[in-house]
N, C-alpha and C. Protein backbone atom coordinates (compact mmCIF):
# COMPACT_ATOMS: atom_id res chain seq x y z
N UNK A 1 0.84 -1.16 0.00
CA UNK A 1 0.00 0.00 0.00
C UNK A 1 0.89 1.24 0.00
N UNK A 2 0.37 2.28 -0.49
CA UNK A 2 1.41 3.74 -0.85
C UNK A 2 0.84 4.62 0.17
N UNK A 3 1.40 5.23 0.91
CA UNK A 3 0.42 5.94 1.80
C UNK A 3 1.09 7.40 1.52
N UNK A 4 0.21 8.40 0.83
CA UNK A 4 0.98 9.93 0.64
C UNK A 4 0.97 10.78 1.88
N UNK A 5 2.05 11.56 2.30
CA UNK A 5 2.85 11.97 3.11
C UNK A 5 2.34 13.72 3.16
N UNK A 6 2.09 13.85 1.63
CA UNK A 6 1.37 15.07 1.66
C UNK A 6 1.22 16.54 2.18
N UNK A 7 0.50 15.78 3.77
CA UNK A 7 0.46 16.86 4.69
C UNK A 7 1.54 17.17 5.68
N UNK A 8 2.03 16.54 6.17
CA UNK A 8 3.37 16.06 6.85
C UNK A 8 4.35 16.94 6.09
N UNK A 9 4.50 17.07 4.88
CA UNK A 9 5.38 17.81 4.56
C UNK A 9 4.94 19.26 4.19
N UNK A 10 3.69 19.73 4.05
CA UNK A 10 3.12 20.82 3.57
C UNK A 10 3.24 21.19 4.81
N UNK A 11 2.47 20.59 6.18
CA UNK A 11 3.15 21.41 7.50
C UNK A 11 4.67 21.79 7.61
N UNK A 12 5.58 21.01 7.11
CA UNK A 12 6.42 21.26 7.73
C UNK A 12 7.11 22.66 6.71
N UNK A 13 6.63 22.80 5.56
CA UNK A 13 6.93 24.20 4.76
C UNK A 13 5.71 25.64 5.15
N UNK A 14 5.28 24.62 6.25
CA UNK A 14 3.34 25.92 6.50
C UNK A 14 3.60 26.49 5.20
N UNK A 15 2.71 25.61 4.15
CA UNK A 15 2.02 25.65 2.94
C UNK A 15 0.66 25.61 3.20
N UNK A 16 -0.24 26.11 3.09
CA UNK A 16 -1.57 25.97 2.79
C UNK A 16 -1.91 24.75 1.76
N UNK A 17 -3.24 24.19 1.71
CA UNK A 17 -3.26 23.47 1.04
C UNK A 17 -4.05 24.62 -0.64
N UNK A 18 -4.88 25.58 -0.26
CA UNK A 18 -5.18 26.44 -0.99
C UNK A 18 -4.11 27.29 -1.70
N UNK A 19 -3.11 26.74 -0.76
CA UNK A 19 -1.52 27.83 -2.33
C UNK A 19 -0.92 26.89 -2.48
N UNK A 20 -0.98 25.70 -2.31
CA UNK A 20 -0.06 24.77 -2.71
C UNK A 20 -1.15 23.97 -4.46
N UNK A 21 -2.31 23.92 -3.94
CA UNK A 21 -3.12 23.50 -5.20
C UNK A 21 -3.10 24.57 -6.16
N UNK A 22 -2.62 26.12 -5.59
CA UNK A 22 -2.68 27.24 -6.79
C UNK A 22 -1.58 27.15 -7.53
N UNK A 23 -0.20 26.89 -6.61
CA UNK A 23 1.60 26.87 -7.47
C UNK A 23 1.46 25.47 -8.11
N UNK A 24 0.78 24.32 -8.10
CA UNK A 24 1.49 23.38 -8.72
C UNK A 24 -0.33 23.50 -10.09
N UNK A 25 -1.25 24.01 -9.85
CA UNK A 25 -2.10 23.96 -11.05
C UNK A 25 -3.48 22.88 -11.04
N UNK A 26 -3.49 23.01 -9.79
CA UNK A 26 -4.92 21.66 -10.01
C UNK A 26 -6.06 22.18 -8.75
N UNK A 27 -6.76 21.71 -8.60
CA UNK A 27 -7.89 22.28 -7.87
C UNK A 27 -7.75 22.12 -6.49
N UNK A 28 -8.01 22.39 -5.54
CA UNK A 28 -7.68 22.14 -4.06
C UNK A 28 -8.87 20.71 -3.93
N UNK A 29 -9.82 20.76 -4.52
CA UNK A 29 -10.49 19.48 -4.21
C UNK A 29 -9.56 18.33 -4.93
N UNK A 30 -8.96 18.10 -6.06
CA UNK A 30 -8.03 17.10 -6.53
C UNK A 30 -6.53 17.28 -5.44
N UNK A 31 -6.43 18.15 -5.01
CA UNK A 31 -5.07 17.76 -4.18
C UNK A 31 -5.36 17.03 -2.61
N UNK A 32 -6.46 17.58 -2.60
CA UNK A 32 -7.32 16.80 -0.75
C UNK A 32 -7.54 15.45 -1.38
N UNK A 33 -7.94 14.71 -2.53
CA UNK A 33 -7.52 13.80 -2.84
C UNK A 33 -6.47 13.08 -2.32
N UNK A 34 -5.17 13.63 -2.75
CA UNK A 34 -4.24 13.02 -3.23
C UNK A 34 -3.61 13.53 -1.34
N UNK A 35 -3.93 14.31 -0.42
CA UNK A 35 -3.76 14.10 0.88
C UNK A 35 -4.15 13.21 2.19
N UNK A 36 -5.58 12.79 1.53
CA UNK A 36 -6.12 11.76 2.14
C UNK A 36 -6.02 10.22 1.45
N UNK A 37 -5.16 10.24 0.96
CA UNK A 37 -4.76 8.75 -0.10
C UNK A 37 -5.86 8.02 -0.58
N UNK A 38 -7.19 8.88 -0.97
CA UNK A 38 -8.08 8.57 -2.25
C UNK A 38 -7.83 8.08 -3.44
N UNK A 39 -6.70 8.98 -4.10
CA UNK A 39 -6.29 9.02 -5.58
C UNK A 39 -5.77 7.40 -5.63
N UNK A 40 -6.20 7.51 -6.93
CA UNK A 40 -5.90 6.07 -7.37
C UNK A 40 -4.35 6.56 -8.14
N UNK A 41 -3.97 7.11 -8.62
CA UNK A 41 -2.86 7.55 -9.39
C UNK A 41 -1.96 9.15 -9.24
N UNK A 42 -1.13 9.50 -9.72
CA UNK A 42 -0.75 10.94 -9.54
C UNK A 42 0.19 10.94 -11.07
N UNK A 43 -0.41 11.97 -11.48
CA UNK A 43 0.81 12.06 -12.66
C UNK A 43 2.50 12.90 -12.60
N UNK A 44 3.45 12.13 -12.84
CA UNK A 44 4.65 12.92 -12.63
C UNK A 44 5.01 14.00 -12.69
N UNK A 45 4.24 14.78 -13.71
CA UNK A 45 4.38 16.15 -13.65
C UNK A 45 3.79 16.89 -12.11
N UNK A 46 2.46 16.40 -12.47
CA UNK A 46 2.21 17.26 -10.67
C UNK A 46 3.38 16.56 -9.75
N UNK A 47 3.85 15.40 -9.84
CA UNK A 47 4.84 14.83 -8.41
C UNK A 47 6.02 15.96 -8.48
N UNK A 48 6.43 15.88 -9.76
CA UNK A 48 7.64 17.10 -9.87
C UNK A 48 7.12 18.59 -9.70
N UNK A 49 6.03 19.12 -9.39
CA UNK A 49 5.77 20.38 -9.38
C UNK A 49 5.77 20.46 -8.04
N UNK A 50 4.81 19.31 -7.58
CA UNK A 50 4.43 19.31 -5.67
C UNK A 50 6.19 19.62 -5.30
N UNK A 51 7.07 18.16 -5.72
CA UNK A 51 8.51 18.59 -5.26
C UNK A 51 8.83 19.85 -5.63
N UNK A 52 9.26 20.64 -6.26
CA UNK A 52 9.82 21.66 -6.64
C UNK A 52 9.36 22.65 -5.61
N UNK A 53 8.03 23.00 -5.29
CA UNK A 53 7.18 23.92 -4.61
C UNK A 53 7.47 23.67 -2.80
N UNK A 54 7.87 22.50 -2.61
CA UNK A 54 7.88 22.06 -1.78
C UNK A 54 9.61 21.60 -1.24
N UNK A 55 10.29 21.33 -1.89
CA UNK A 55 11.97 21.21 -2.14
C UNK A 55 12.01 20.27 -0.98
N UNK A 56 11.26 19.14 -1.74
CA UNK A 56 11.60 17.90 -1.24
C UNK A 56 11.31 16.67 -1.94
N UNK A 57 11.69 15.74 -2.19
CA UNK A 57 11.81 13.75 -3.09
C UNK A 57 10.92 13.54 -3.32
N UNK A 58 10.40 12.88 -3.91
CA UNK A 58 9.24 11.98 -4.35
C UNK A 58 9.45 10.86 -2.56
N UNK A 59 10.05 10.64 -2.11
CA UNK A 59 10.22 9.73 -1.27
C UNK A 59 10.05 10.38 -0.21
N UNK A 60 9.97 11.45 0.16
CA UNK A 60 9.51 12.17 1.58
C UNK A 60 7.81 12.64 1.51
N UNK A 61 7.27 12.41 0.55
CA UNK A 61 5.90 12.15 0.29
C UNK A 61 5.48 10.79 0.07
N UNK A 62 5.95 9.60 -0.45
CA UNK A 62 5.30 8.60 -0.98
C UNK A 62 5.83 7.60 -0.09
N UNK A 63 5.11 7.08 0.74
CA UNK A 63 5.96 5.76 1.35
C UNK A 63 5.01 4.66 1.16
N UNK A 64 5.78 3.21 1.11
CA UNK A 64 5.25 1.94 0.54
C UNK A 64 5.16 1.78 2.56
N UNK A 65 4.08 1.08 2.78
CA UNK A 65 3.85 0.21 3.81
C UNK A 65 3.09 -0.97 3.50
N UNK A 66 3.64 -1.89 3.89
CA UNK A 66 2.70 -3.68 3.43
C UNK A 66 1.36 -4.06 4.23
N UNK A 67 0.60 -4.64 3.37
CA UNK A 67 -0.54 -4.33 3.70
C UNK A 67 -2.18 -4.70 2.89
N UNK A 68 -3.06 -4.14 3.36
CA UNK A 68 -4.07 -3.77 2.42
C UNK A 68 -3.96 -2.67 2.05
C-alpha cells in the first residue's frame, strides 16, 4: 500500500493546502484527494511540481507500507 505523506510535509513548509493546489495547477479538491490517499494515481508532472514547490523527493511524500 502507498500511503501519501502530503500533509506532513506541507506542515512542515506551512504551505496551505489552498496555495499549494494554486503553485502546482490543479484544484484544491483534486489535491485533498491526493492528501487523504483517495487518488488512485498521480501524474509525474504534478509529483515534480508538488517537489519543486515544496523542495523535497518523491520519497519524503510517498511511502510503501505492506498491507491492504
Amino acid at each position: 500500500m502507498i500511503i501519501v505523506n502530503l500533509d506532513v510535509m506541507m506542515a512542515r513548509r506551512k504551505i496551505s493546502s489552498f496555495e499549494l493546489a494554486d503553485k502546482i495547477g490543479i484544484t484544491p479538491a483534486n489535491l485533498s484527494i491526493l492528501k487523504t490517499n483517495k487518488g488512485k494515481a498521480i501524474r509525474f508532472s504534478t509529483l515534480d511540481k508538488i517537489c519543486e514547490i515544496l523542495k523535497c523527493t518523491p520519497g519524503d511524500i510517498l511511502e510503501y507500507k505492506e498491507g491492504d
